[in-house]
N, C-alpha and C. Protein backbone atom coordinates (compact mmCIF):
# COMPACT_ATOMS: atom_id res chain seq x y z
N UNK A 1 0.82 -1.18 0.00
CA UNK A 1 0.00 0.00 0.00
C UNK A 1 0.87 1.25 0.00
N UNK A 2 2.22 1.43 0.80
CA UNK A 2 2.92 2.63 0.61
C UNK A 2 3.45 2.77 -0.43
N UNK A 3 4.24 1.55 -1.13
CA UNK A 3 4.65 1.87 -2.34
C UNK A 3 3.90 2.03 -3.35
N UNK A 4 2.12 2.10 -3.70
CA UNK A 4 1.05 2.34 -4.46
C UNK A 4 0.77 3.99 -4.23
N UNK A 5 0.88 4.47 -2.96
CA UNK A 5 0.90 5.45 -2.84
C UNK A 5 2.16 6.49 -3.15
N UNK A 6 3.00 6.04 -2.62
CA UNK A 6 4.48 6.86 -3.14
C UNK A 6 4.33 6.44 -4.68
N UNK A 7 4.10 5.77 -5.72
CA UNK A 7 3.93 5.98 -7.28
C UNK A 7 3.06 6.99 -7.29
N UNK A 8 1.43 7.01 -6.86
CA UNK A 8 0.47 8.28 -7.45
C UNK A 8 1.39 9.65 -6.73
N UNK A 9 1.88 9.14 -5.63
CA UNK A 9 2.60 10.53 -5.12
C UNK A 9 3.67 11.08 -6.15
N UNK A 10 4.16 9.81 -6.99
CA UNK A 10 5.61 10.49 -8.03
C UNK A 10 5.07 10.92 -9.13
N UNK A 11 3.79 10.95 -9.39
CA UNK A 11 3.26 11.46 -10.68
C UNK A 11 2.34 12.95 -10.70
N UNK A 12 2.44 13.09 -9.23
CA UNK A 12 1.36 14.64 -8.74
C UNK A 12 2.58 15.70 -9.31
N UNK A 13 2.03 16.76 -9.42
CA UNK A 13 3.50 17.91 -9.61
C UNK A 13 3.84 17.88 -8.61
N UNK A 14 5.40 18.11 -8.76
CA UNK A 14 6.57 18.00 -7.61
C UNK A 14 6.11 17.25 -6.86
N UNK A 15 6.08 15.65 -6.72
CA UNK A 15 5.63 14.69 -6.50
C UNK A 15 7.02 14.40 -5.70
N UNK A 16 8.28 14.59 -6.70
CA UNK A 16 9.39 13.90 -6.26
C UNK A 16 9.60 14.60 -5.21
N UNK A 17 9.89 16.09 -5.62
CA UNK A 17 10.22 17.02 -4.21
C UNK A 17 9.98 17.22 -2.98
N UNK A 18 8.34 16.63 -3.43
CA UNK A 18 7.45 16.85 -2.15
C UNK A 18 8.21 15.23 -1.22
N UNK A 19 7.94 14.03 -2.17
CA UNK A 19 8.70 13.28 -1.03
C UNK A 19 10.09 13.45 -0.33
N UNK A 20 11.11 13.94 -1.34
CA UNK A 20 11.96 14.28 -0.92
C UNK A 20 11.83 15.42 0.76
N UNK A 21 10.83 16.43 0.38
CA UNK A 21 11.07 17.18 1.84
C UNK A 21 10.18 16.14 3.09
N UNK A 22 9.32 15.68 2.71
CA UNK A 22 8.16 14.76 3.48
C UNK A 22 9.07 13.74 4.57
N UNK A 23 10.36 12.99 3.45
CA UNK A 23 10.95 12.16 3.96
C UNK A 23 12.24 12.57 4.94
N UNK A 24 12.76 13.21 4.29
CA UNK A 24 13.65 14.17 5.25
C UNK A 24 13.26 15.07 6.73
N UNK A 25 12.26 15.52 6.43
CA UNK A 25 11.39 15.41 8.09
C UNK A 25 10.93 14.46 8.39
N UNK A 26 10.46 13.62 8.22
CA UNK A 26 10.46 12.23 8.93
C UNK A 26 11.75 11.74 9.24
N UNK A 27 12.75 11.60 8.77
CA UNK A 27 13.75 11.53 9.50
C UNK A 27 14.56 12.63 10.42
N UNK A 28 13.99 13.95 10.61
CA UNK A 28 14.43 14.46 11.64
C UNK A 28 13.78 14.41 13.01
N UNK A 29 12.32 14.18 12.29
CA UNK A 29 11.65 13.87 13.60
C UNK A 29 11.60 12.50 14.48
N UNK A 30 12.37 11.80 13.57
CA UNK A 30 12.74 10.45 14.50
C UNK A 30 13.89 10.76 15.32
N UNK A 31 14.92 11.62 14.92
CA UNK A 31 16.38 11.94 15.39
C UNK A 31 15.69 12.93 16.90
N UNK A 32 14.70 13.54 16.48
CA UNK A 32 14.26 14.41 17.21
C UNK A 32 13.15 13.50 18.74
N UNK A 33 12.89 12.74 18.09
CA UNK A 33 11.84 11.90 19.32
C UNK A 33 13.05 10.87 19.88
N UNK A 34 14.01 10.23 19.03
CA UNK A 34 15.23 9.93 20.06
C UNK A 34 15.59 10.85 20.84
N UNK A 35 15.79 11.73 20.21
CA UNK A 35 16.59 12.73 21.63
C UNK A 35 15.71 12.87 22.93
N UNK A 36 14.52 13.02 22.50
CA UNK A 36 13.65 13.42 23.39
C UNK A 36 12.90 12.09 24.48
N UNK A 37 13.62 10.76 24.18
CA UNK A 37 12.69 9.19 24.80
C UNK A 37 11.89 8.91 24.35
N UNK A 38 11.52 9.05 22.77
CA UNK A 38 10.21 9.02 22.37
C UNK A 38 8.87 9.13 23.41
N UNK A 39 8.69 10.15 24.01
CA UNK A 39 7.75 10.96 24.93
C UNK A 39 8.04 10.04 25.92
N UNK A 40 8.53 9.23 26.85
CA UNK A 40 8.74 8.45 28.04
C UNK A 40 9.54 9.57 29.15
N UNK A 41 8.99 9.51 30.03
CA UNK A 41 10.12 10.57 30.83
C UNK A 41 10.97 9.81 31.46
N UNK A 42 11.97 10.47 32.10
CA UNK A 42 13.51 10.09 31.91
C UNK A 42 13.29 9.41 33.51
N UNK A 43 12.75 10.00 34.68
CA UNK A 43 12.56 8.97 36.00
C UNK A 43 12.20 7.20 35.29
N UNK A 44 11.77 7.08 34.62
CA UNK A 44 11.17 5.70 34.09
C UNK A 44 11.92 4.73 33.16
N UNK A 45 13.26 5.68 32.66
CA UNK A 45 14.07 5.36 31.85
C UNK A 45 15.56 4.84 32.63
N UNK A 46 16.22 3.60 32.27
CA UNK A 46 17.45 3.33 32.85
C UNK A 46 18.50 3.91 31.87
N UNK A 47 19.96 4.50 31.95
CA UNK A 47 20.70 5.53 31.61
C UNK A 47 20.99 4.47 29.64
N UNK A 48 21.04 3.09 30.20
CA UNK A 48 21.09 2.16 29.00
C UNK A 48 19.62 2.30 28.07
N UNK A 49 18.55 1.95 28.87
CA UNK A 49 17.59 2.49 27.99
C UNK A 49 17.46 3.78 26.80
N UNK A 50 18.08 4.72 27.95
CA UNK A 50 18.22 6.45 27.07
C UNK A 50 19.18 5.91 25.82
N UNK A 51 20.05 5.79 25.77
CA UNK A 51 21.50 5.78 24.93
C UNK A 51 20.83 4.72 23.85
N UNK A 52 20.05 3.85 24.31
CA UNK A 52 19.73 2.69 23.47
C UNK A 52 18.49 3.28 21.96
N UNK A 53 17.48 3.98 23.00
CA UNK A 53 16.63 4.52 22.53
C UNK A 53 16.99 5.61 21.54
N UNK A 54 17.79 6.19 21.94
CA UNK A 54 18.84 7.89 21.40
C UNK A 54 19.35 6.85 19.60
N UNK A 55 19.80 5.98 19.89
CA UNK A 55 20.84 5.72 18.88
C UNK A 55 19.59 4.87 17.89
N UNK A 56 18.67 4.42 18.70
CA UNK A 56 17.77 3.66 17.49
C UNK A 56 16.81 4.51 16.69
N UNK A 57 17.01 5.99 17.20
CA UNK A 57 16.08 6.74 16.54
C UNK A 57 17.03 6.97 15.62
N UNK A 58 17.68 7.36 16.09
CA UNK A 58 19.52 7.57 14.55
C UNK A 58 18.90 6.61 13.55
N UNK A 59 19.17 5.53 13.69
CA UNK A 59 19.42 4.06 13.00
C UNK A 59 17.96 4.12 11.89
N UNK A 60 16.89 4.36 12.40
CA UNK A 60 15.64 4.44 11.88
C UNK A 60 15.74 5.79 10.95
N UNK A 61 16.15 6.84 11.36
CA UNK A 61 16.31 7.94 10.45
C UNK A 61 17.66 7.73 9.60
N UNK A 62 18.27 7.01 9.50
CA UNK A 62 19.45 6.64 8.63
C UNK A 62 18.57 5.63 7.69
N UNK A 63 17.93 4.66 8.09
CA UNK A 63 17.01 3.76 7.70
C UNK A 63 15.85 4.64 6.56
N UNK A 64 14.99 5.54 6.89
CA UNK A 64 14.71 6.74 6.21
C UNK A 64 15.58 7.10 5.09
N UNK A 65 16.33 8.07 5.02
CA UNK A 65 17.61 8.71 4.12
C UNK A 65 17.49 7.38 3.18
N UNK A 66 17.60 5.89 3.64
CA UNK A 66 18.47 4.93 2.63
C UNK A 66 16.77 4.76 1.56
N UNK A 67 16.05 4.94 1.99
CA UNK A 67 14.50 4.82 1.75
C UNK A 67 14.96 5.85 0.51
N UNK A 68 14.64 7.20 0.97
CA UNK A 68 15.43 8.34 0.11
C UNK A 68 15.81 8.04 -1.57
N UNK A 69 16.97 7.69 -0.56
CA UNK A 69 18.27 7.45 -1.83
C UNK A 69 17.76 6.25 -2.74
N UNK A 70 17.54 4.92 -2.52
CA UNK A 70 16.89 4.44 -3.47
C UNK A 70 16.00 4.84 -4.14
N UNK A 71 14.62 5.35 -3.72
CA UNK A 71 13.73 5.58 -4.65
C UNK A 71 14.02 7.09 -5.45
N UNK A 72 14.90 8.06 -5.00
CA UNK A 72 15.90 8.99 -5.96
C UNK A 72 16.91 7.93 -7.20
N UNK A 73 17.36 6.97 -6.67
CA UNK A 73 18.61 5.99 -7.28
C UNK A 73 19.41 6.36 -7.28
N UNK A 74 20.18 7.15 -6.27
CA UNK A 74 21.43 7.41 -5.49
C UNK A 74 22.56 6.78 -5.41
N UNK A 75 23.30 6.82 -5.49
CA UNK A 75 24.45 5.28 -5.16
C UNK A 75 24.66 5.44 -3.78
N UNK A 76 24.45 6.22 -2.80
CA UNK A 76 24.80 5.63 -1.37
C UNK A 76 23.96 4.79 -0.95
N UNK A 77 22.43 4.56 -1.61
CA UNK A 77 21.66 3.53 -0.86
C UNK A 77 22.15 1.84 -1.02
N UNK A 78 23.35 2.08 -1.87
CA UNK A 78 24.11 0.62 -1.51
C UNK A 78 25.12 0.61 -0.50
N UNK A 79 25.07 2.11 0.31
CA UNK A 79 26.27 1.98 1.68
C UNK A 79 25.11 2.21 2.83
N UNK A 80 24.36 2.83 2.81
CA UNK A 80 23.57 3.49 3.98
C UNK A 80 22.69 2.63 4.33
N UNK A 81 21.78 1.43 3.42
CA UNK A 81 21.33 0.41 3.27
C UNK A 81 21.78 -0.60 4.03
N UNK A 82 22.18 -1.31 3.87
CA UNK A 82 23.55 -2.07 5.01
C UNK A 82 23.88 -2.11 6.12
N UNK A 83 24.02 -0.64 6.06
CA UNK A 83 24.74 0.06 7.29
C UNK A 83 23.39 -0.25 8.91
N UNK A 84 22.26 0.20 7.75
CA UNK A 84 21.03 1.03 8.68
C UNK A 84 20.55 -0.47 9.05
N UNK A 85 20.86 -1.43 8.41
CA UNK A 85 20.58 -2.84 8.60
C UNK A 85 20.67 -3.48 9.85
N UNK A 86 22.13 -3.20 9.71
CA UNK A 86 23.34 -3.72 10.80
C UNK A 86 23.12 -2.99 12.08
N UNK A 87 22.41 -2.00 11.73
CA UNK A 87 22.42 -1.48 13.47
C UNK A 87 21.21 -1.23 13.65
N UNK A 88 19.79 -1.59 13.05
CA UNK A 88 18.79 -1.73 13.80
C UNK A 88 18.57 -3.44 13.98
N UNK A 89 19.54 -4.13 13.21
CA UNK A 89 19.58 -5.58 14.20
C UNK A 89 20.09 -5.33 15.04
N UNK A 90 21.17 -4.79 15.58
CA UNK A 90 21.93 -4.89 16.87
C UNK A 90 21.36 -4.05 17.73
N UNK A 91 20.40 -3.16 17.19
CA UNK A 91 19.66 -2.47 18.26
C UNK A 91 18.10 -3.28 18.46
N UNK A 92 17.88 -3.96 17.66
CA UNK A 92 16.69 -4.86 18.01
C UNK A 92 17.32 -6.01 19.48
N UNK A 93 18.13 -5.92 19.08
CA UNK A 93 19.04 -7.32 20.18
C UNK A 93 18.97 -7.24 21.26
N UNK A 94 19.15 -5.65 21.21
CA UNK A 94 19.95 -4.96 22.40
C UNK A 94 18.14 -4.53 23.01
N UNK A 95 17.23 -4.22 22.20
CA UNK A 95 15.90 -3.77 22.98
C UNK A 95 15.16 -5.10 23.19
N UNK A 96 15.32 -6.36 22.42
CA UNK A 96 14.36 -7.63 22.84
C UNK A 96 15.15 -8.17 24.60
N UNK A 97 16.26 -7.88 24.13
CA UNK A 97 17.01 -8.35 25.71
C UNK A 97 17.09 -7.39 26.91
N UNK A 98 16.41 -5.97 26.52
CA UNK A 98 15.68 -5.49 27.70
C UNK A 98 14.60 -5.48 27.76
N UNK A 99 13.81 -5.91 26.77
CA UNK A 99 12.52 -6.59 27.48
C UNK A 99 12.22 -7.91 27.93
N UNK A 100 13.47 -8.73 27.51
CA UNK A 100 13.18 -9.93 28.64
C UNK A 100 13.50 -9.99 30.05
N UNK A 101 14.44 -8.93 30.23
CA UNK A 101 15.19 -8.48 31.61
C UNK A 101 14.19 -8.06 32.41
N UNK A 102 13.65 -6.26 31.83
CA UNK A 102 13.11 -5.29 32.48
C UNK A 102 11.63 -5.63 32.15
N UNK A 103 11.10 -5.78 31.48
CA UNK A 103 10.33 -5.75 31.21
C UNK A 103 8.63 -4.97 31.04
N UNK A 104 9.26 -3.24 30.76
CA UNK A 104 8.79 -2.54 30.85
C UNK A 104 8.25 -2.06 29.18
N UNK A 105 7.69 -1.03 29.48
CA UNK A 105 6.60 -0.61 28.52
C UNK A 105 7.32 0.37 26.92
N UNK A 106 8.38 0.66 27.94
CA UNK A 106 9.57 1.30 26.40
C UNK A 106 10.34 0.41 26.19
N UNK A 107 10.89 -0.65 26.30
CA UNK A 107 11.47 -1.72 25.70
C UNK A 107 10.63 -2.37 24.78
N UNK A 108 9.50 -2.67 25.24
CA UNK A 108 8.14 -3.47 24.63
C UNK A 108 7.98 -2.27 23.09
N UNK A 109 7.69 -1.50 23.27
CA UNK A 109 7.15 -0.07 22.32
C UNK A 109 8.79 -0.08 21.56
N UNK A 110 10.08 0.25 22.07
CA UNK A 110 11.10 0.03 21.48
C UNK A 110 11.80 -0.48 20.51
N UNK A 111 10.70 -2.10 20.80
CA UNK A 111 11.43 -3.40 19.97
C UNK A 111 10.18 -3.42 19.17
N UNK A 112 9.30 -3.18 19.21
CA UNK A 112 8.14 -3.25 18.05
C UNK A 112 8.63 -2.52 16.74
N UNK A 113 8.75 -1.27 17.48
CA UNK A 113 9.65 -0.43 16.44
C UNK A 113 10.53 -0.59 15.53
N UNK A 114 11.17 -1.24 16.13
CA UNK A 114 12.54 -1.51 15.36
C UNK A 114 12.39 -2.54 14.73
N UNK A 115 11.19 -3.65 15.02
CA UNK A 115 11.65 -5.15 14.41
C UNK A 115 9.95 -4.47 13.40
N UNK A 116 9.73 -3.16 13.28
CA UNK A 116 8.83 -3.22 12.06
C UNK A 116 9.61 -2.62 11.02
N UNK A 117 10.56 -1.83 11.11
CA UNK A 117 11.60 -0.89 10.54
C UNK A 117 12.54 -1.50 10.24
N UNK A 118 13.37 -2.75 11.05
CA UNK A 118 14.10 -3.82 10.38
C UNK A 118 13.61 -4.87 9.52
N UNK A 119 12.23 -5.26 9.51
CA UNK A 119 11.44 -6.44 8.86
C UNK A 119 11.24 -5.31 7.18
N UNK A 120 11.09 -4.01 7.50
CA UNK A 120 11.35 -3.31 6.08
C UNK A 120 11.87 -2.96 5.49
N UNK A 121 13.39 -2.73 6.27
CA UNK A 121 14.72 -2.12 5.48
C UNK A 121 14.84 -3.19 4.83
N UNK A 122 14.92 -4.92 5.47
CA UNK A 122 15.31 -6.45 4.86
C UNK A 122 14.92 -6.60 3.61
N UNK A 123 13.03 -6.40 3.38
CA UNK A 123 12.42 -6.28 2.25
C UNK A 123 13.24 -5.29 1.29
N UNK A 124 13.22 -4.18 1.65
CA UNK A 124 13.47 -3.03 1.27
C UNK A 124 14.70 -3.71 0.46
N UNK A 125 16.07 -4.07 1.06
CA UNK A 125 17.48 -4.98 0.34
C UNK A 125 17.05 -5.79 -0.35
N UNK A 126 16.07 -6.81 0.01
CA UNK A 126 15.60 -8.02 -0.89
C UNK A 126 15.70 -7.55 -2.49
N UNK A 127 14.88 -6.49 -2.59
CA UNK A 127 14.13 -6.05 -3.95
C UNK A 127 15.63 -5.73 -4.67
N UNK A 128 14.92 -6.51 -5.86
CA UNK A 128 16.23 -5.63 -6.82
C UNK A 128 16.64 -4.28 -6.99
N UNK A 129 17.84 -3.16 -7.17
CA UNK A 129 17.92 -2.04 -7.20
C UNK A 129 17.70 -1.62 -8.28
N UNK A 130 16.86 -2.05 -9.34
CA UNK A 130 16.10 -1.39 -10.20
C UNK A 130 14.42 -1.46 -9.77
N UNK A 131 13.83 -1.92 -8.81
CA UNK A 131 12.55 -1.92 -8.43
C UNK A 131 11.27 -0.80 -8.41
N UNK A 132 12.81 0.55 -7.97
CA UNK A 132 11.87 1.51 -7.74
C UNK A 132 11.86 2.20 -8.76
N UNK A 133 12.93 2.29 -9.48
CA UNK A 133 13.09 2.71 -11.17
C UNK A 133 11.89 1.92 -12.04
N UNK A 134 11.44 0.61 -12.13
CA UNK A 134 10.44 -0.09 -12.96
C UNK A 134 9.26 0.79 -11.98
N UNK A 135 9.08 0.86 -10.86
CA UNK A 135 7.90 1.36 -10.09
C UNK A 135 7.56 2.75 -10.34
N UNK A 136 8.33 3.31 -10.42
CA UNK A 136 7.89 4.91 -10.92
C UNK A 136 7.70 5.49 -12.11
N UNK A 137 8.76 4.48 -12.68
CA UNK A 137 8.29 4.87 -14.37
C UNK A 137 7.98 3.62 -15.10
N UNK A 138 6.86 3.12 -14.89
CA UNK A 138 6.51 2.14 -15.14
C UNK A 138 6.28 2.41 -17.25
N UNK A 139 5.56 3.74 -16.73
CA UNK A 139 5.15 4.25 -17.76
C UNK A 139 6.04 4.64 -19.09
N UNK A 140 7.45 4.91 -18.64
CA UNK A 140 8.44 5.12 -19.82
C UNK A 140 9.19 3.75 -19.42
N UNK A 141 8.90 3.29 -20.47
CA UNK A 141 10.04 1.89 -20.60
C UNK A 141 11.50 2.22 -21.76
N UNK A 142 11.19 3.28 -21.88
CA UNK A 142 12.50 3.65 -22.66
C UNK A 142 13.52 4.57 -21.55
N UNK A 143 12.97 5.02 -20.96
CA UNK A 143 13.85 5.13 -19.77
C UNK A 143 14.56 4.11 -18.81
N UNK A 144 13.95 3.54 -18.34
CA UNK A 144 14.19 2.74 -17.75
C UNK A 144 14.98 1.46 -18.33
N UNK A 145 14.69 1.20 -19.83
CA UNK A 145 16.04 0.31 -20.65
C UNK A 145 17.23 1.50 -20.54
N UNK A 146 17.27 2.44 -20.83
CA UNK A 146 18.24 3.36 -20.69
C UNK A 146 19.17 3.48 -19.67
N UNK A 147 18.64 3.40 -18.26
CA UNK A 147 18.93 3.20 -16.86
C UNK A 147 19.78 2.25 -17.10
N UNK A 148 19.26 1.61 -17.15
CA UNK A 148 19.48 -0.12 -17.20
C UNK A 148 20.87 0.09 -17.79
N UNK A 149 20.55 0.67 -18.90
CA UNK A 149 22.27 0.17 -19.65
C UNK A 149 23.35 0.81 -19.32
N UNK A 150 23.27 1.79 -18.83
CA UNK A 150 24.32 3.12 -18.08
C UNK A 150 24.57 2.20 -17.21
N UNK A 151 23.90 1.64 -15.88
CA UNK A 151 24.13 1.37 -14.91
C UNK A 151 24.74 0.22 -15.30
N UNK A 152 25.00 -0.52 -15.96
CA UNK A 152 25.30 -2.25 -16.57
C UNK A 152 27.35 -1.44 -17.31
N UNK A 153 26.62 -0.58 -17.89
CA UNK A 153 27.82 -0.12 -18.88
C UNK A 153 28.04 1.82 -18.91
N UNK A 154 28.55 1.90 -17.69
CA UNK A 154 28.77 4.00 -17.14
C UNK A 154 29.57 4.12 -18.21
N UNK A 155 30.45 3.63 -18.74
CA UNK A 155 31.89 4.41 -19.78
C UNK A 155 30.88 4.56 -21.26
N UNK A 156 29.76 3.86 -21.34
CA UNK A 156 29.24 3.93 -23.11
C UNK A 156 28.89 5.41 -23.08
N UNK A 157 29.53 5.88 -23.96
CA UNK A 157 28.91 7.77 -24.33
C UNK A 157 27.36 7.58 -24.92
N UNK A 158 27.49 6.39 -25.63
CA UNK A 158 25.98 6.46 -26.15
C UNK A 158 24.84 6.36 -25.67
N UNK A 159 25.04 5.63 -24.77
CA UNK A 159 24.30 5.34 -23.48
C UNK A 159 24.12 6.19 -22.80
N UNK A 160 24.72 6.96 -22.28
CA UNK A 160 24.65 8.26 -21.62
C UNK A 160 23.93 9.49 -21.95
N UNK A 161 24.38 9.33 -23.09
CA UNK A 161 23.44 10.79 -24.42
C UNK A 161 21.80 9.98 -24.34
N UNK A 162 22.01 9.05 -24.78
CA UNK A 162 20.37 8.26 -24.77
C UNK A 162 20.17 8.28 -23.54
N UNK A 163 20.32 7.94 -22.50
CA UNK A 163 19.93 8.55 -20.86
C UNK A 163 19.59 10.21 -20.94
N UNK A 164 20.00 10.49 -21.33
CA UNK A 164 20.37 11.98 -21.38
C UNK A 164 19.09 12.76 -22.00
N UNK A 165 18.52 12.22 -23.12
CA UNK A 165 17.74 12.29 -23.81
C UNK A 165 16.19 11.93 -23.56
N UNK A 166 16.40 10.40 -22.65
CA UNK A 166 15.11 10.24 -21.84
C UNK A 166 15.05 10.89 -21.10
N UNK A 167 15.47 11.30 -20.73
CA UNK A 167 15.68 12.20 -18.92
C UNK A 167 15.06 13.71 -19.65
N UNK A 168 15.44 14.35 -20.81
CA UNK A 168 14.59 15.61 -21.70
C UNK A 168 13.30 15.42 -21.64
N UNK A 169 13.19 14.28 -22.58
CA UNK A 169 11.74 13.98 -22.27
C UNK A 169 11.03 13.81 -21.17
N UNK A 170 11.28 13.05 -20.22
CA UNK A 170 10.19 13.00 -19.16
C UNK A 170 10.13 14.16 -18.58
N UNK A 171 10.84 14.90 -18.39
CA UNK A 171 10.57 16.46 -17.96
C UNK A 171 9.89 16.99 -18.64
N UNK A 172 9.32 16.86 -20.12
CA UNK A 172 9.02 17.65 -21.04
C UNK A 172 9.34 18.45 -21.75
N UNK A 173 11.35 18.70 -21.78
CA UNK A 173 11.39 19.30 -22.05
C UNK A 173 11.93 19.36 -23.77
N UNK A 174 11.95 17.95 -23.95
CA UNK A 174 12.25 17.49 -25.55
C UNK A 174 12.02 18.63 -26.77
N UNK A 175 12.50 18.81 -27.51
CA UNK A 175 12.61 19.91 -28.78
C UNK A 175 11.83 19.21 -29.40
C-alpha cells in the first residue's frame, strides 16, 4: 500500500520534491523523538535504555535517508542500506534483551519499532535495485532500458546521451 501510494505521489507535480522534503522530516523527527525518549520521561528510563533509545532513533532515520536514496537511485543507498541494517539488528538485540530483563513498557514499544523498521529495510534490500526505477516509471520503458544500460555499462557515451535524452523527455522538455 505505501509503495502504491508513493507511485500516485511520483506522478502529482513535484511529487518527487514533495517526497523528498516529506521524507527528510520524517527523518528528523525520528532523530528528534530519540533525543527526546520518544515521549517516556527520563525517571522511568534506565541511563542504557536512554542511549539505546537515542541511537535507534539515529538508525531508523538513517534507515529513512536509505528509503530516500533508493527511490531517488542514489548510489549511497548501496552503503547506507547495510549500514542502517546492521544497526537496527543490533539495536533490536539490544531492545528484545531489555525486554526480557526489564520488562517494561519502552522496551516493549522500542522493539516493536525496530523489528517493524528492520522487517522493512530487509524487504526493502531483498528487492532488486532497479525496483523503484520499474515502479515509478513504469510508464516510460525507454527510460528505464536506458537506466538499465548506463548502470550495466557507465563508460558507453551512447548510453549516456540516450539517458540523457530520456531524462529531456520526461521532464518535457524534448525539442
Amino acid at each position: 500500500m505505501a509503495f502504491s501510494l508513493l507511485r500516485v505521489a511520483w506522478h502529482i507535480p513535484f511529487g518527487p520534491v514533495l517526497f523528498f522534503i516529506f521524507s527528510t522530516i520524517w527523518a528528523m523527527l525520528y532523530v528528534l523523538a530519540a533525543l527526546f525518549r520518544f515521549g517516556y520521561p527520563a525517571a522511568q528510563l534506565r541511563a542504557n535504555q536512554y542511549i539505546s533509545g537515542m541511537f535507534s532513533g539515529v538508525a531508523i532515520a538513517l534507515w529513512i535517508l536509505a528509503l530516500l536514496y533508493d527511490s531517488l537511485q542514489l548510489p549511497a543507498a548501496a552503503f547506507v542500506l547495510p549500514l542502517c541494517l546492521i544497526l537496527l539488528m543490533l539495536f533490536s538485540i539490544n531492545a528484545l534483551s531489555g525486554l526480557i530483563r526489564h520488562r517494561n513498557v519502552f522496551a516493549r514499544d522500542l522493539f516493536i519499532r525496530l523489528l517493524v523498521y528492520t522487517t522493512a529495510g530487509m524487504v526493502l534490500y531483498a528487492l532488486p535495485r532497479t525496483f523503484s526505477l520499474e515502479l515509478f516509471y513504469s510508464d516510460r520503458p525507454e527510460y528505464i532500458k536506458a537506466v538499465k544500460h548506463v548502470q550495466e555499462n557507465p563508460e558507453d557515451t551512447a548510453g549516456i546521451r540516450q539517458l540523457n535524452e530520456e531524462m529531456l523527455r520526461s521532464d518535457g522538455y524534448s525539442r
